[in-house]
Protein backbone atom coordinates (compact mmCIF):
# COMPACT_ATOMS: atom_id res chain seq x y z
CA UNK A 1 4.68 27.82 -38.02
CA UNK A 2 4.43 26.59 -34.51
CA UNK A 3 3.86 22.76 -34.14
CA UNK A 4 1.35 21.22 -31.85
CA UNK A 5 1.27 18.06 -29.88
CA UNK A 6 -0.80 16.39 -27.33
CA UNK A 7 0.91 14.65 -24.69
CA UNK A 8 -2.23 12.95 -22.94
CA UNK A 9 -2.78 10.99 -25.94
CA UNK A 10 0.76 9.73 -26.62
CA UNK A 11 1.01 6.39 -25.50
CA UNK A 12 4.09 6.50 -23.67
CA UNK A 13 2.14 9.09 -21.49
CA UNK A 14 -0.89 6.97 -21.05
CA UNK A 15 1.24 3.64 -19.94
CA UNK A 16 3.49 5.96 -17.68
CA UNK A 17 -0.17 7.41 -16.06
CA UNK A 18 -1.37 3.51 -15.72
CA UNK A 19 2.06 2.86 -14.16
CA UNK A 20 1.65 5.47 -11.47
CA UNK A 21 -2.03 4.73 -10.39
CA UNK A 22 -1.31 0.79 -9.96
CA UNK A 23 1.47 2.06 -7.54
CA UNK A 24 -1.05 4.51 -5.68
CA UNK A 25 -3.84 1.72 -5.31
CA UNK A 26 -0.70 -0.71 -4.34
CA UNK A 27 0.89 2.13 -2.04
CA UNK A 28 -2.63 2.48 -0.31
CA UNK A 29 -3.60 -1.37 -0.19
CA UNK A 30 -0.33 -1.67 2.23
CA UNK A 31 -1.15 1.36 4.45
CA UNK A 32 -4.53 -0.53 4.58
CA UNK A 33 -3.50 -3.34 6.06
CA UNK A 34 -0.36 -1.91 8.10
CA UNK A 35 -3.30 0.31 9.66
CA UNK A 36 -5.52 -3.04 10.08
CA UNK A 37 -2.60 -4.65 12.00
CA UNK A 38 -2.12 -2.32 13.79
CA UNK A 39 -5.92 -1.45 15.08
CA UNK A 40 -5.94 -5.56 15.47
CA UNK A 41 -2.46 -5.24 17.26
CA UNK A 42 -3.74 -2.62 19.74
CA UNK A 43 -6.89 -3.98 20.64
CA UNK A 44 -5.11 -6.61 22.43
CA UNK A 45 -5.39 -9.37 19.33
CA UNK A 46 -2.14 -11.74 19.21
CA UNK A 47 -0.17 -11.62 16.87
CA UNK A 48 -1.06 -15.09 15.73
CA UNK A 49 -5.11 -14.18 15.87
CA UNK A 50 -3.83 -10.99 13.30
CA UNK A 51 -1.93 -13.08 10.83
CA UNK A 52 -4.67 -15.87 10.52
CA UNK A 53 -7.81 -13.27 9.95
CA UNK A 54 -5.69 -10.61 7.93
CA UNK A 55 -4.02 -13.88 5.84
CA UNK A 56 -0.33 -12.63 6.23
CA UNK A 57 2.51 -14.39 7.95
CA UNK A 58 3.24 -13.98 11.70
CA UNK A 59 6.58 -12.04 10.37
CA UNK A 60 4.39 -9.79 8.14
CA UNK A 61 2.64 -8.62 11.33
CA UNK A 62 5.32 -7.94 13.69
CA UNK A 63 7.10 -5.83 10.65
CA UNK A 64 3.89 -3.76 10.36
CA UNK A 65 3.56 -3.37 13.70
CA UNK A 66 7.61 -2.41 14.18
CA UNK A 67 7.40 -0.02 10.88
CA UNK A 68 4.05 1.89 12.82
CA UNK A 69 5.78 1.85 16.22
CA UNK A 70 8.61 3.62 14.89
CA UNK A 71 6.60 6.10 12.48
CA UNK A 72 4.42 6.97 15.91
């Protein structure tokens, strides 16, 4: 007699599914803004203007804007 089991309801499933959407609304909050600075960054806004309006640190910015240069 075969046995049958639903893995969507077991709740190791469920907390493993919650894990991996917080991660893909994290993953695509941080392309939001690296894609911000970078817009910001290349319509001629300082670096210092960026990190005041976008709230991150001047160090933040010039990382995001070295991590897109070097993806482009």
């Amino acid at each position: 007699m075969p046995i049958s089991y639903n893995v969507e309801k077991d709740g190791l499933y469920l907390r493993g599914v919650e894990k991996g959407i917080q991660k893909g609304i994290e993953k695509g909050i941080e392309k939001g803004i690296a894609q911000s600075v970078w817009n910001f960054y290349n319509g001629g806004f300082s670096i210092q203007v960026i990190a005041k309006n976008l709230n991150l640190t001047t160090q933040q910015v010039k990382q995001y804007i070295q991590d897109w240069e070097a993806k482009s």
